[in-house]
C-alpha atoms as a PDB file:
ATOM      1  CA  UNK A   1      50.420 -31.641  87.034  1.00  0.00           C
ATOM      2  CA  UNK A   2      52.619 -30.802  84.344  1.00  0.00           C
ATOM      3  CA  UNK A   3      50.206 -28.599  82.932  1.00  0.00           C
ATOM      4  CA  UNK A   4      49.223 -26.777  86.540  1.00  0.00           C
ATOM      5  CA  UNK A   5      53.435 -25.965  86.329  1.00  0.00           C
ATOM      6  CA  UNK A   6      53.269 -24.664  82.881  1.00  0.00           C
ATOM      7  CA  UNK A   7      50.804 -22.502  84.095  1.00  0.00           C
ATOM      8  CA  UNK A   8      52.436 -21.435  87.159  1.00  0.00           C
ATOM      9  CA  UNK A   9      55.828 -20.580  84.646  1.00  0.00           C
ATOM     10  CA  UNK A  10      53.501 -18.535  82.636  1.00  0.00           C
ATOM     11  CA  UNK A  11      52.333 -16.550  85.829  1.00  0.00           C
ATOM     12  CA  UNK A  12      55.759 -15.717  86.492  1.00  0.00           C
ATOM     13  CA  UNK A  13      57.443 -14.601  83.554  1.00  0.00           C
ATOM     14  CA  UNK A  14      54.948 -12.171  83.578  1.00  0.00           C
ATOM     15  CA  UNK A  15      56.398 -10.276  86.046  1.00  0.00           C
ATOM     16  CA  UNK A  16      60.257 -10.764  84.860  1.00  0.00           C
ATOM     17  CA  UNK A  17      62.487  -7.748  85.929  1.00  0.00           C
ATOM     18  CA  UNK A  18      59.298  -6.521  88.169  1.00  0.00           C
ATOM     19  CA  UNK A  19      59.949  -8.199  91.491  1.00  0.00           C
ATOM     20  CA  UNK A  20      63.634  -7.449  92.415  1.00  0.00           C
ATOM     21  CA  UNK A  21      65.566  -7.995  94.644  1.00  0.00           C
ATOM     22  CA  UNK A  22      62.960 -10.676  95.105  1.00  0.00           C
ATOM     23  CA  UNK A  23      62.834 -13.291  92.306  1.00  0.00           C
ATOM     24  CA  UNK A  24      59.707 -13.839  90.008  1.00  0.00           C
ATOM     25  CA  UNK A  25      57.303 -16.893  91.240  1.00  0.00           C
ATOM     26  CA  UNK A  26      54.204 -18.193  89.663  1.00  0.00           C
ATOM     27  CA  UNK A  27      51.355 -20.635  91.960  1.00  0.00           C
ATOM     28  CA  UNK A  28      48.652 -22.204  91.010  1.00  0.00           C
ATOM     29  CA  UNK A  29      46.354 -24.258  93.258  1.00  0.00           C
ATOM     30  CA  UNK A  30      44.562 -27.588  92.228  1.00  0.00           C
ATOM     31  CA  UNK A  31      41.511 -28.970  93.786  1.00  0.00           C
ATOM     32  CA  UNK A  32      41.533 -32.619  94.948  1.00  0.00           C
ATOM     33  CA  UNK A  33      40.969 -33.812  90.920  1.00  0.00           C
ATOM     34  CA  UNK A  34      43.261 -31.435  89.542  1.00  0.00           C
ATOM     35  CA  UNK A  35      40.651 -28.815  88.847  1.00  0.00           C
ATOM     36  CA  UNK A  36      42.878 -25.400  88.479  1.00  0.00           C
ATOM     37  CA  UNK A  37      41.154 -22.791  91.461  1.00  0.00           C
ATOM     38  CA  UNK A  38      43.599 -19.903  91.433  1.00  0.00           C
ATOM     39  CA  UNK A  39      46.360 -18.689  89.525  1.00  0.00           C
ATOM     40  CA  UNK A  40      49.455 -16.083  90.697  1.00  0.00           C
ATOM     41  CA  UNK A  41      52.582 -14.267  90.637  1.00  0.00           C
ATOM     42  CA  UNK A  42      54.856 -12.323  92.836  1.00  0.00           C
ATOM     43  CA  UNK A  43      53.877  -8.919  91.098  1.00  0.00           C
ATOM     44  CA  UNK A  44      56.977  -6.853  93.083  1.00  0.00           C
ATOM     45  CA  UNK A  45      58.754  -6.817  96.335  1.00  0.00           C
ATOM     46  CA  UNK A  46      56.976  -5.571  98.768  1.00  0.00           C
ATOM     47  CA  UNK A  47      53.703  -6.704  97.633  1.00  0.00           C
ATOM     48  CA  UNK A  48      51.937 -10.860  98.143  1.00  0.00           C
ATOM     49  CA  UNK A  49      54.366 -13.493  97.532  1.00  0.00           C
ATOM     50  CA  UNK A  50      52.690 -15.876  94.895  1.00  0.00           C
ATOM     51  CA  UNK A  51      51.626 -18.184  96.970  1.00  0.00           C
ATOM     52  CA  UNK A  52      49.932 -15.610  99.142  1.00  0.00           C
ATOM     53  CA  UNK A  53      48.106 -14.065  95.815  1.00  0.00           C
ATOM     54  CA  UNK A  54      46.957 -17.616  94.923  1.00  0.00           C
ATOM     55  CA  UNK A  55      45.097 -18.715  98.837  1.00  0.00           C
ATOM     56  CA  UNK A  56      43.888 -14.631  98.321  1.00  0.00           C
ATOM     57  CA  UNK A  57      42.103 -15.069  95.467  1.00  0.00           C
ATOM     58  CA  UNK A  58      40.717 -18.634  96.437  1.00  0.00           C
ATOM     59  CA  UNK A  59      39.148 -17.154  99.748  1.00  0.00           C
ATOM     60  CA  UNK A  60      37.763 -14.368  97.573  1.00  0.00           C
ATOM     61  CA  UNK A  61      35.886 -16.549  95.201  1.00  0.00           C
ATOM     62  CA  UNK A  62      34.863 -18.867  98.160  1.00  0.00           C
ATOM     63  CA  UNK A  63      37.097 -21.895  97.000  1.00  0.00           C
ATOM     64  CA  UNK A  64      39.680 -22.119  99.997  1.00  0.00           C
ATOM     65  CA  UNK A  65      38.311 -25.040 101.343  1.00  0.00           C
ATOM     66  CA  UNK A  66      38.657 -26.945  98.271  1.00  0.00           C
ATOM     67  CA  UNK A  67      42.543 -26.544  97.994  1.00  0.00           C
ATOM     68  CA  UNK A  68      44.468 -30.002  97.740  1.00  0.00           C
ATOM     69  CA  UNK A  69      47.441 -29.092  95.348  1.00  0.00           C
ATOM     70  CA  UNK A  70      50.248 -26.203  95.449  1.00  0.00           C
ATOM     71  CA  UNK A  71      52.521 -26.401  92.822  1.00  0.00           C
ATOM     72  CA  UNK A  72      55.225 -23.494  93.037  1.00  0.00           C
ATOM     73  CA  UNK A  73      57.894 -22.471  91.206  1.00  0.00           C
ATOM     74  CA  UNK A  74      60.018 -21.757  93.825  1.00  0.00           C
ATOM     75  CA  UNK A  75      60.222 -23.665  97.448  1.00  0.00           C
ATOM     76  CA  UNK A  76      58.122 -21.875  99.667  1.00  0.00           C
ATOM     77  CA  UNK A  77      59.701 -19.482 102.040  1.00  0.00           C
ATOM     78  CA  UNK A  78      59.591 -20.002 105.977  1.00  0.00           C
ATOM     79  CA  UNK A  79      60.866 -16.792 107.405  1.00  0.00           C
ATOM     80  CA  UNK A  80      59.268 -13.495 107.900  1.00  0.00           C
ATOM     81  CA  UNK A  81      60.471 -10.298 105.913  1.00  0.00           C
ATOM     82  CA  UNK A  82      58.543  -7.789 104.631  1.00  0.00           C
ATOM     83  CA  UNK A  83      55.509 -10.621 104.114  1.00  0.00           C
ATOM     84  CA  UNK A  84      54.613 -13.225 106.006  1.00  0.00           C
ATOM     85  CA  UNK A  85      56.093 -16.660 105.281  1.00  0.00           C
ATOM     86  CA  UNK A  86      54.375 -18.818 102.524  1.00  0.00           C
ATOM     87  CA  UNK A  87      54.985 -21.936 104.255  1.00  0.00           C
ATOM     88  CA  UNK A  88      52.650 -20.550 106.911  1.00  0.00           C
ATOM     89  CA  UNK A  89      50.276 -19.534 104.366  1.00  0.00           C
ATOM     90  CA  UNK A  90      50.137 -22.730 102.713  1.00  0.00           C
ATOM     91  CA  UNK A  91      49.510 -24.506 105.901  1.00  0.00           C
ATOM     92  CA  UNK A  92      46.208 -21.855 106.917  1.00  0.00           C
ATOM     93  CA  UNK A  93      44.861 -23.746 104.101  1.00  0.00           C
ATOM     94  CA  UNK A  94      43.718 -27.415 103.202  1.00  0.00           C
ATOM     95  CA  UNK A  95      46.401 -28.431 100.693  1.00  0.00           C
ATOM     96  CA  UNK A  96      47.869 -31.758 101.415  1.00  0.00           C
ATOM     97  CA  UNK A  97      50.427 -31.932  98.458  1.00  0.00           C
ATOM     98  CA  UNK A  98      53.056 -29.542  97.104  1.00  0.00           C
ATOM     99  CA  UNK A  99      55.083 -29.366  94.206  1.00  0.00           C
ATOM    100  CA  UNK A 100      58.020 -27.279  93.862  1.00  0.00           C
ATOM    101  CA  UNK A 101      59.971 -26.344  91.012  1.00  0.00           C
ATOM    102  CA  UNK A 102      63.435 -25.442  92.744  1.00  0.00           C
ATOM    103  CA  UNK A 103      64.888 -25.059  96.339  1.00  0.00           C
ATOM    104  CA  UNK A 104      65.558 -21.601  97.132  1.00  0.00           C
ATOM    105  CA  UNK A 105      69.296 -21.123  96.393  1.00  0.00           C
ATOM    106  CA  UNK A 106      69.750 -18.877  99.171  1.00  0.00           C
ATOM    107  CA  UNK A 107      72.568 -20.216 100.861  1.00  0.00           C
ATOM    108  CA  UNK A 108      71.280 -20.095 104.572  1.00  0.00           C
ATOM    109  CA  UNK A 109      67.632 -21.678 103.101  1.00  0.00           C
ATOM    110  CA  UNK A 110      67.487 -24.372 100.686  1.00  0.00           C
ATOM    111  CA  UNK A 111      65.261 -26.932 101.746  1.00  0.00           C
ATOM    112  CA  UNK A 112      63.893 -24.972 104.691  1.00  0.00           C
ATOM    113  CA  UNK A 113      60.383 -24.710 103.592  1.00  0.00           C
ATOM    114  CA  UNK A 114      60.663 -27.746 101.884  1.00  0.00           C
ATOM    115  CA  UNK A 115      61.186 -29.509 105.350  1.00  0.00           C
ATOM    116  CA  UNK A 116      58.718 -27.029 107.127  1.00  0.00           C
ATOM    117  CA  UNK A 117      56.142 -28.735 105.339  1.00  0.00           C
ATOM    118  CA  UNK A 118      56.872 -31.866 105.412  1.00  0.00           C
ATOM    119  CA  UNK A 119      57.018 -32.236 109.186  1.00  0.00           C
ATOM    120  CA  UNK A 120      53.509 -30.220 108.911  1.00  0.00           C
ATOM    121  CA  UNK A 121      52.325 -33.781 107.620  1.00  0.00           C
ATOM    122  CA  UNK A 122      51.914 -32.471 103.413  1.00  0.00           C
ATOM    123  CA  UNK A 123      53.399 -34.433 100.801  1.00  0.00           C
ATOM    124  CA  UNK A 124      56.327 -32.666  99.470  1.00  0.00           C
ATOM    125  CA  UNK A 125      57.796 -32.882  95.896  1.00  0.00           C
ATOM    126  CA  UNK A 126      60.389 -31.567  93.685  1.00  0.00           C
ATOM    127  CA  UNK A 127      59.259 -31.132  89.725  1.00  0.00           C
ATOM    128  CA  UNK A 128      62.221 -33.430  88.590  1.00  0.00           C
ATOM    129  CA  UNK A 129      60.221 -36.242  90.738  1.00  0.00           C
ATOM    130  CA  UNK A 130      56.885 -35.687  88.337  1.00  0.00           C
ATOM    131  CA  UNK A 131      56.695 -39.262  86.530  1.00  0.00           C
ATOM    132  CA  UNK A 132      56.313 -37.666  83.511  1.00  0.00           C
ATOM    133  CA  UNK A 133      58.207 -36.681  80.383  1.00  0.00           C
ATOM    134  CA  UNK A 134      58.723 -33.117  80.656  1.00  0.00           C
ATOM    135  CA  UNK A 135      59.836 -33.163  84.059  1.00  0.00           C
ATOM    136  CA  UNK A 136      63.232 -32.616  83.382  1.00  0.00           C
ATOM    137  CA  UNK A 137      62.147 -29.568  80.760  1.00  0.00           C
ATOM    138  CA  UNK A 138      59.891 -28.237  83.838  1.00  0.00           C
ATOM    139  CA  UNK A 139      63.141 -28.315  85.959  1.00  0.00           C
ATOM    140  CA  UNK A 140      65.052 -26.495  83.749  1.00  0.00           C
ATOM    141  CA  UNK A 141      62.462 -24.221  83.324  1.00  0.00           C
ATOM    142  CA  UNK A 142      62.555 -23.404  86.688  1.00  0.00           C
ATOM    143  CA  UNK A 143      66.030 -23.389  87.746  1.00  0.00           C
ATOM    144  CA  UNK A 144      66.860 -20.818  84.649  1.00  0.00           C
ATOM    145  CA  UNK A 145      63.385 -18.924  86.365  1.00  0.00           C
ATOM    146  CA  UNK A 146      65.116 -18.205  89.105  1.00  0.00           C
ATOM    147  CA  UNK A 147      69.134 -18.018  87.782  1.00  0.00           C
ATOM    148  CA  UNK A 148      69.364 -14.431  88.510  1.00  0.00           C
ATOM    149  CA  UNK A 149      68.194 -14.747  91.839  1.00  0.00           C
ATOM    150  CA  UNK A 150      71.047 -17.511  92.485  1.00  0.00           C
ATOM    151  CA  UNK A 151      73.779 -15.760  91.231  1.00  0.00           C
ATOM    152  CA  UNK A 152      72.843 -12.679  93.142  1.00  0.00           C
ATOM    153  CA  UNK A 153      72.455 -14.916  96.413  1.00  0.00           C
ATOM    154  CA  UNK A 154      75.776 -16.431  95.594  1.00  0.00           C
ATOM    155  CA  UNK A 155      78.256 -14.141  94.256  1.00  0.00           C
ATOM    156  CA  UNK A 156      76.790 -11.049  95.203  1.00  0.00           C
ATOM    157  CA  UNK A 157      76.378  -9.828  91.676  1.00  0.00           C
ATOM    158  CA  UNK A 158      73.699  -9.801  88.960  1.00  0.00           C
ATOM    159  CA  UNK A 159      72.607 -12.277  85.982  1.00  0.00           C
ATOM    160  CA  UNK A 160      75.066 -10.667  82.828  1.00  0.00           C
ATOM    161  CA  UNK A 161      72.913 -11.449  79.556  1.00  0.00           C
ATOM    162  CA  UNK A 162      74.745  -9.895  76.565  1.00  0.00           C
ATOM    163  CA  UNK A 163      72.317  -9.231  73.203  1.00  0.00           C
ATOM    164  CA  UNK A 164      74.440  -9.419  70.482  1.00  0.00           C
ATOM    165  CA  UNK A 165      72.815  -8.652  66.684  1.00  0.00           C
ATOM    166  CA  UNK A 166      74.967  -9.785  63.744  1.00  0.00           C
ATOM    167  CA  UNK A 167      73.875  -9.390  60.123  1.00  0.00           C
ATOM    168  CA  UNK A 168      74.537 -11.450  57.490  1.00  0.00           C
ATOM    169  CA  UNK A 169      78.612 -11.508  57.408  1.00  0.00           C
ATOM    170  CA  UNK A 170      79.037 -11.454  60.952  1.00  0.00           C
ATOM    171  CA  UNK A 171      79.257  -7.785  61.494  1.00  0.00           C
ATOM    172  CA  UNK A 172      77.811  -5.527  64.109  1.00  0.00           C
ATOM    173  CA  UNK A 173      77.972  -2.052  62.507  1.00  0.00           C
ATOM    174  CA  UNK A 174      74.451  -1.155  61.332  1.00  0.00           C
ATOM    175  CA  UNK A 175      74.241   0.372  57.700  1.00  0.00           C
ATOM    176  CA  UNK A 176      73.996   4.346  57.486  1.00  0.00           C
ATOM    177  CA  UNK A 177      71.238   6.075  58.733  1.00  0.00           C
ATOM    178  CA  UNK A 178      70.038   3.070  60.554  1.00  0.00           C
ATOM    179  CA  UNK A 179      70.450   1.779  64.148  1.00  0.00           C
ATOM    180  CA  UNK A 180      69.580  -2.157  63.261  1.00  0.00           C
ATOM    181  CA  UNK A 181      69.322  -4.180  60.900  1.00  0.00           C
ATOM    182  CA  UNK A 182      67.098  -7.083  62.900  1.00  0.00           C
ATOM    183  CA  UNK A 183      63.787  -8.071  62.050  1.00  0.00           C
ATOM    184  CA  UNK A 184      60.616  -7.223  63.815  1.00  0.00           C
ATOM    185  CA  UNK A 185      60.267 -10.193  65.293  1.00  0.00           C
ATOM    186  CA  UNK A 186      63.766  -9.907  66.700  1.00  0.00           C
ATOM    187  CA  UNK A 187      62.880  -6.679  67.811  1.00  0.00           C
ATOM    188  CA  UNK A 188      60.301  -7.926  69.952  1.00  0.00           C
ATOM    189  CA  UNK A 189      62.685 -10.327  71.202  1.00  0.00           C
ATOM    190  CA  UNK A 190      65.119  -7.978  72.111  1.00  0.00           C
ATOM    191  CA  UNK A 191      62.771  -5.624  73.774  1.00  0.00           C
ATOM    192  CA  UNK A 192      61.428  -8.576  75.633  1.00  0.00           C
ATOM    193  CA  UNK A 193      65.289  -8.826  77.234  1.00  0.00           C
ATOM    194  CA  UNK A 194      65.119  -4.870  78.190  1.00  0.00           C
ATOM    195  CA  UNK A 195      61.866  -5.243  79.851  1.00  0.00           C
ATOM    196  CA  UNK A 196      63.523  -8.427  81.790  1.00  0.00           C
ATOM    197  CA  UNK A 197      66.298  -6.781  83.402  1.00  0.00           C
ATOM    198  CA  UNK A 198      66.650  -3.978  85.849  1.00  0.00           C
ATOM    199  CA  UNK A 199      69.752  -2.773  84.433  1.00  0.00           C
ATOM    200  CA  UNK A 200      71.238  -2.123  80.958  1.00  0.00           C
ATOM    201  CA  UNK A 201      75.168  -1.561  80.244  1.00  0.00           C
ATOM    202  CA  UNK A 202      76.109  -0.028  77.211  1.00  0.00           C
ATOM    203  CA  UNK A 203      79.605   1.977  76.303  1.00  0.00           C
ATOM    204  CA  UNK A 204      80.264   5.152  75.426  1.00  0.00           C
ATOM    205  CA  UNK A 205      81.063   4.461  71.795  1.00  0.00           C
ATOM    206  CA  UNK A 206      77.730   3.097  71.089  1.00  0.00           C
ATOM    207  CA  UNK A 207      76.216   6.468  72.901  1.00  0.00           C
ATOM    208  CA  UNK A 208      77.629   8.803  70.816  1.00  0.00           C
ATOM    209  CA  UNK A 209      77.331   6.621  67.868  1.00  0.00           C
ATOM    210  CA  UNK A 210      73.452   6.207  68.140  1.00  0.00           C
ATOM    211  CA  UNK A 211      71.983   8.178  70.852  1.00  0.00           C
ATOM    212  CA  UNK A 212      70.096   4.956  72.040  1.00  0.00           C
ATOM    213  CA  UNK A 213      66.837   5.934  73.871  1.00  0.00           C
ATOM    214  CA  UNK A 214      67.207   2.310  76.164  1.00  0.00           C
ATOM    215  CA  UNK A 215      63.345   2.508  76.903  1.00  0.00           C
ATOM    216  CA  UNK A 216      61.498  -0.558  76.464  1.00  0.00           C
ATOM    217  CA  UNK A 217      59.034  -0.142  72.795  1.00  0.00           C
ATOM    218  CA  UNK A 218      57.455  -3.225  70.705  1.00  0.00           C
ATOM    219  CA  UNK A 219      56.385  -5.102  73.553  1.00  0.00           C
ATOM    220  CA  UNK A 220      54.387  -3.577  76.958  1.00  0.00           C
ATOM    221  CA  UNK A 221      56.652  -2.907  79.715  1.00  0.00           C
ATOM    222  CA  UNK A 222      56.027  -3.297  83.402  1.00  0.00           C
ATOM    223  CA  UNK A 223      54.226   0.063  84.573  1.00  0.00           C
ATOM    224  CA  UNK A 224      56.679   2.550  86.712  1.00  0.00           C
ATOM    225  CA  UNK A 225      59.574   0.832  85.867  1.00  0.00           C
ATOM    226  CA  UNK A 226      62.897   2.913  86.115  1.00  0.00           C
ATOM    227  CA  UNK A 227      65.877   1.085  85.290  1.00  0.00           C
ATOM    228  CA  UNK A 228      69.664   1.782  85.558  1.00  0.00           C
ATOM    229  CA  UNK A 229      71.661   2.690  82.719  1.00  0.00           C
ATOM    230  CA  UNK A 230      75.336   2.208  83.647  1.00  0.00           C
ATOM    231  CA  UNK A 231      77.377   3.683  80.655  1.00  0.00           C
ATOM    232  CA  UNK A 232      81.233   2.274  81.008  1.00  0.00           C
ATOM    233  CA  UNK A 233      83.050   5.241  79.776  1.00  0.00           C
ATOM    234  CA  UNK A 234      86.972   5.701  80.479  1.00  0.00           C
ATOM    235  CA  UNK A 235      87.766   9.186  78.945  1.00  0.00           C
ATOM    236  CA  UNK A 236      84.283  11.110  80.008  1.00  0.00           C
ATOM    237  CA  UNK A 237      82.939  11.265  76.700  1.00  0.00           C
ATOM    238  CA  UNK A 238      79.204  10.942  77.758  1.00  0.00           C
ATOM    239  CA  UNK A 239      77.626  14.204  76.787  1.00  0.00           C
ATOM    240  CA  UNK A 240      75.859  15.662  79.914  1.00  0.00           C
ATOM    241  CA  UNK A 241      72.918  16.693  77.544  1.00  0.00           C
ATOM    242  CA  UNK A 242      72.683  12.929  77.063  1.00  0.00           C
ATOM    243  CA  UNK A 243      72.151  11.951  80.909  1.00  0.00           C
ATOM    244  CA  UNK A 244      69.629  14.624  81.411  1.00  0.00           C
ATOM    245  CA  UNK A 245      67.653  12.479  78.474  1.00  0.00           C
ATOM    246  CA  UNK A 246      67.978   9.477  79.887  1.00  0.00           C
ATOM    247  CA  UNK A 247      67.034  10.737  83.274  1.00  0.00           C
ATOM    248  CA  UNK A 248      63.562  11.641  81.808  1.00  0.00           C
ATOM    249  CA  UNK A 249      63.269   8.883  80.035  1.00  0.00           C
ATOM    250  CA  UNK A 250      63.032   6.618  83.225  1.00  0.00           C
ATOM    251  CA  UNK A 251      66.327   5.717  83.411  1.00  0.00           C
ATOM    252  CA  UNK A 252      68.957   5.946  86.524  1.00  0.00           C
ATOM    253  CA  UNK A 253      71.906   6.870  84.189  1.00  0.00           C
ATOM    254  CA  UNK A 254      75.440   6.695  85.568  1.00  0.00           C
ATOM    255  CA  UNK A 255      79.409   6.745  83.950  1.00  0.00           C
ATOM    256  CA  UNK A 256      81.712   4.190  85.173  1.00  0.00           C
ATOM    257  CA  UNK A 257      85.189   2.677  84.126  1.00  0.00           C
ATOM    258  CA  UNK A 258      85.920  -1.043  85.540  1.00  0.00           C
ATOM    259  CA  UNK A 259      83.498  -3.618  84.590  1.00  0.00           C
ATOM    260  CA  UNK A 260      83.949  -5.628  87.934  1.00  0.00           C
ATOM    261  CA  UNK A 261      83.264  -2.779  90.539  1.00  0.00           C
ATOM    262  CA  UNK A 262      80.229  -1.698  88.109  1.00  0.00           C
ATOM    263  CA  UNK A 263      78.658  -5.862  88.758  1.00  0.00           C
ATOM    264  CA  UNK A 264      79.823  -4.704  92.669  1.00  0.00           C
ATOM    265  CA  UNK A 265      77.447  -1.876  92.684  1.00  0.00           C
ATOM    266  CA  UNK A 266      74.586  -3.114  90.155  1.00  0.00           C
ATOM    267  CA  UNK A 267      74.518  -6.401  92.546  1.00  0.00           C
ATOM    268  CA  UNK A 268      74.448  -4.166  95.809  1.00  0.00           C
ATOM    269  CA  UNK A 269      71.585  -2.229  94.473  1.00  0.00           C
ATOM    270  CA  UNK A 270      69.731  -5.287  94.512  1.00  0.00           C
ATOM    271  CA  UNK A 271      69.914  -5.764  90.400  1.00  0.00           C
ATOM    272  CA  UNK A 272      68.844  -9.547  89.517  1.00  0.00           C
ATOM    273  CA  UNK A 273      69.782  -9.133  85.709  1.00  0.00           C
ATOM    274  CA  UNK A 274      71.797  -6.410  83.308  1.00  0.00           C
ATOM    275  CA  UNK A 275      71.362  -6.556  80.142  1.00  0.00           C
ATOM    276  CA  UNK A 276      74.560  -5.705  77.854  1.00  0.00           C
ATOM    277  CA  UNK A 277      73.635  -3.412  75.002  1.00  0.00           C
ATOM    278  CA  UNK A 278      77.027  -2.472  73.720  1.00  0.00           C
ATOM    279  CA  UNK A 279      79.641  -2.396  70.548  1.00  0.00           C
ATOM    280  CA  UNK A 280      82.183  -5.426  69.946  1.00  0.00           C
ATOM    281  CA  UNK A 281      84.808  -3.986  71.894  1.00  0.00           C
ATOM    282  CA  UNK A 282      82.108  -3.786  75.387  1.00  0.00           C
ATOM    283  CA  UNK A 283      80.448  -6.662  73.814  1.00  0.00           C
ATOM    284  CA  UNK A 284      84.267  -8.884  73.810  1.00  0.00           C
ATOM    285  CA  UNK A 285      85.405  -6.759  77.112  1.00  0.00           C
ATOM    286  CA  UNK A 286      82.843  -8.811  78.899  1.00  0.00           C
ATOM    287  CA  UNK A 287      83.203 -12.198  77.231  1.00  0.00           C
ATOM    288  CA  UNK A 288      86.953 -12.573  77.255  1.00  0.00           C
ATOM    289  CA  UNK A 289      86.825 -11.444  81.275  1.00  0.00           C
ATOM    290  CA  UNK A 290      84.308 -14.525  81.593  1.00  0.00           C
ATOM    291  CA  UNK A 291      81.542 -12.028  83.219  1.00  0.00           C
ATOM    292  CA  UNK A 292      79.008 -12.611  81.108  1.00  0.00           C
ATOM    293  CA  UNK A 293      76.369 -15.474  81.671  1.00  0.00           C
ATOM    294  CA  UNK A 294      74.214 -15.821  78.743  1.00  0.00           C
ATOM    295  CA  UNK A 295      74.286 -14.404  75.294  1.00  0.00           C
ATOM    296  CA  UNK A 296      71.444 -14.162  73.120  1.00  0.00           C
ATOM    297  CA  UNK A 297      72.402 -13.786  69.406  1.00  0.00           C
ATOM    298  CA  UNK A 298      70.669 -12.567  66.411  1.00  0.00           C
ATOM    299  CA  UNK A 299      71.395 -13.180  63.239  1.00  0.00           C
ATOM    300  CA  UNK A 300      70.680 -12.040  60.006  1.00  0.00           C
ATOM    301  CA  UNK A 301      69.251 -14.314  57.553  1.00  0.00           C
ATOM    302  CA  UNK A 302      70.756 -14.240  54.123  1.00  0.00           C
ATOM    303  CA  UNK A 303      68.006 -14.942  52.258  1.00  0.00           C
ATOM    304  CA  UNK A 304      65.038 -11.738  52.153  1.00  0.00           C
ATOM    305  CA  UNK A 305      61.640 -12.474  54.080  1.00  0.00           C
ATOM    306  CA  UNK A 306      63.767 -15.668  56.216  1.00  0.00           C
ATOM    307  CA  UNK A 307      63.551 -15.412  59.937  1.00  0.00           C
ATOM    308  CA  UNK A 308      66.513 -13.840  62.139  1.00  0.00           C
ATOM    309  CA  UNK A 309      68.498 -16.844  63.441  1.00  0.00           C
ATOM    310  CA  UNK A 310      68.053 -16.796  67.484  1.00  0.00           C
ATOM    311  CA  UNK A 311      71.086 -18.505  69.424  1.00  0.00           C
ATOM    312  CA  UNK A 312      70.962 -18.625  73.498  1.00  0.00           C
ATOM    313  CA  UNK A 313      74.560 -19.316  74.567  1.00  0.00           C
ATOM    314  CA  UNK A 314      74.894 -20.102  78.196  1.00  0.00           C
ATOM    315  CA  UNK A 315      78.333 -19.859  80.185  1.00  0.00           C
ATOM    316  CA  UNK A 316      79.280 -23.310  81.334  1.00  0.00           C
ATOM    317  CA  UNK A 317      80.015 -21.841  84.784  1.00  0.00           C
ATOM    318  CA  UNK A 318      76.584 -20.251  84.895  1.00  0.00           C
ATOM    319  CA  UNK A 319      74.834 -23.286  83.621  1.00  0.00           C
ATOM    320  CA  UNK A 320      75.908 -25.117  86.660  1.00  0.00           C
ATOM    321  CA  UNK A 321      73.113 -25.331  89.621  1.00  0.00           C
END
């Protein structure tokens, strides 16, 4: 089982900064010995829950009746939006047992699904309940899965995750002529971030000090993607030449001055996770105002041909379920 939920993890940071407003889910369905028969994601809102996907491509390849196991990221939803509910779709099927990774942190439906399918007669189980050592892992796993989607159905605004990149001393001014001073590898990382979120904040400062592109390179992004860039700039400095860039770049550019009404809008635009590309003085701006959520650092190593130190920092507040 802890396998079949590895797998389903995998299917769903796939899609990462794909699905929103909707949050990413990964399913995969087990035969009655554990025999994996489908695999799926939520690919992007408006489109199969992963659940849905999963019984799809089990009826296509003539294995419905053979479903025993669902184990789900995400409780199963029981209301009707713009797809059918899950819970329903789970129950067309055979499956007798489900495992689920974390209640949906909506507050009007946690457990709801959960309790749907109990009462249908299935046996019912959280992750944390697997008697087996990376349970708790698998919970975690899950829970920070879906943390954008829970601070968005709580507070109303999106997941804050600052990238920070240091070099060796500490410092965040690249050298001349250059606009980094990470490794490849961090690169990748970093890019990996972008193509998470749906939004990026940066400052002025750093626009007219690099003319950052923002578009996601080193790593494949999700196809048709457009993302907001939301530039915090107090004094107008944003050349208009620059917007009309970013505009045909993909990105939804816009100027704005307070940090607090710009986490209003991003979160009423249905943004799950921003992603703060900025100098030290944005980069601080949001950490000493305690909107920030997680930071990913990367540091430097001293010594030539060493690895860039990676540090996730998590808020405390944000860390709570």
């Amino acid at each position: 089982m802890a396998d079949a939920f590895r797998l389903a993890l995998e299917e769903a940071h796939t899609f990462v900064g794909a699905t929103a407003p909707n949050p990413p889910v990964g399913c995969v369905l087990l035969d009655a010995v554990g025999e994996v028969l489908a695999k799926a994601a939520h690919v992007r809102a408006g489109q199969p829950h992963a659940e849905a996907a999963a019984i799809a491509a089990c009826r296509a390849a003539g294995l419905v009746e053979r479903i025993h196991t669902a184990v789900v990221t995400l409780e199963p939803c029981s209301h009707t939006g713009r797809t059918p509910p899950c819970t329903e779709a789970l129950l067309s099927t055979p499956v007798r047992a489900v495992w689920i990774g974390a209640l949906d942190p909506h507050p009007r439906a946690p457990g709801v699904g959960f309790a749907r399918l109990g009462q249908a007669g299935l046996a019912v189980a959280m992750i944390s309940e697997l008697d087996h050592p990376d349970a708790p892992e698998l919970a975690r796993a899950a829970g920070r899965l879906i943390a954008p989607f829970a601070k968005l159905s709580r507070t109303g605004r999106p997941w804050v995750l600052v990238k920070t990149a240091l070099d060796v001393r500490s410092g965040m001014i690249p050298p001349p002529v250059a606009k980094t001073f990470t490794s490849p590898q961090s690169l990748a990382h970093a890019h990996r971030l972008r193509r998470g979120c749906e939004a990026i904040i940066t400052g002025s400062g750093t626009v007219l000090a690099d003319d950052p592109t923002f578009t996601v390179r080193h790593v494949a992004d999700h196809p048709g993607r457009r993302r907001r860039l939301a530039i915090l700039d107090r004094r107008g400095r944003t050349p208009g030449a620059y917007l009309d860039a970013a505009a045909a770049r993909g990105l939804d550019a816009s100027l704005h001055t307070d940090i607090p009404a710009l986490l209003d809008k991003l979160g009423a635009a249905g943004v799950l996770s921003a992603l703060v590309e900025a100098g030290p003085t944005v980069r601080q701006a949001f950490l000493d105002a305690e909107l920030w959520d997680e930071e990913v650092v990367f540091q430097r190593s001293a010594l030539p041909g060493d690895p860039d130190r990676v540090e996730v920092r998590t808020r405390l507040a944000s860390a709570q379920p």
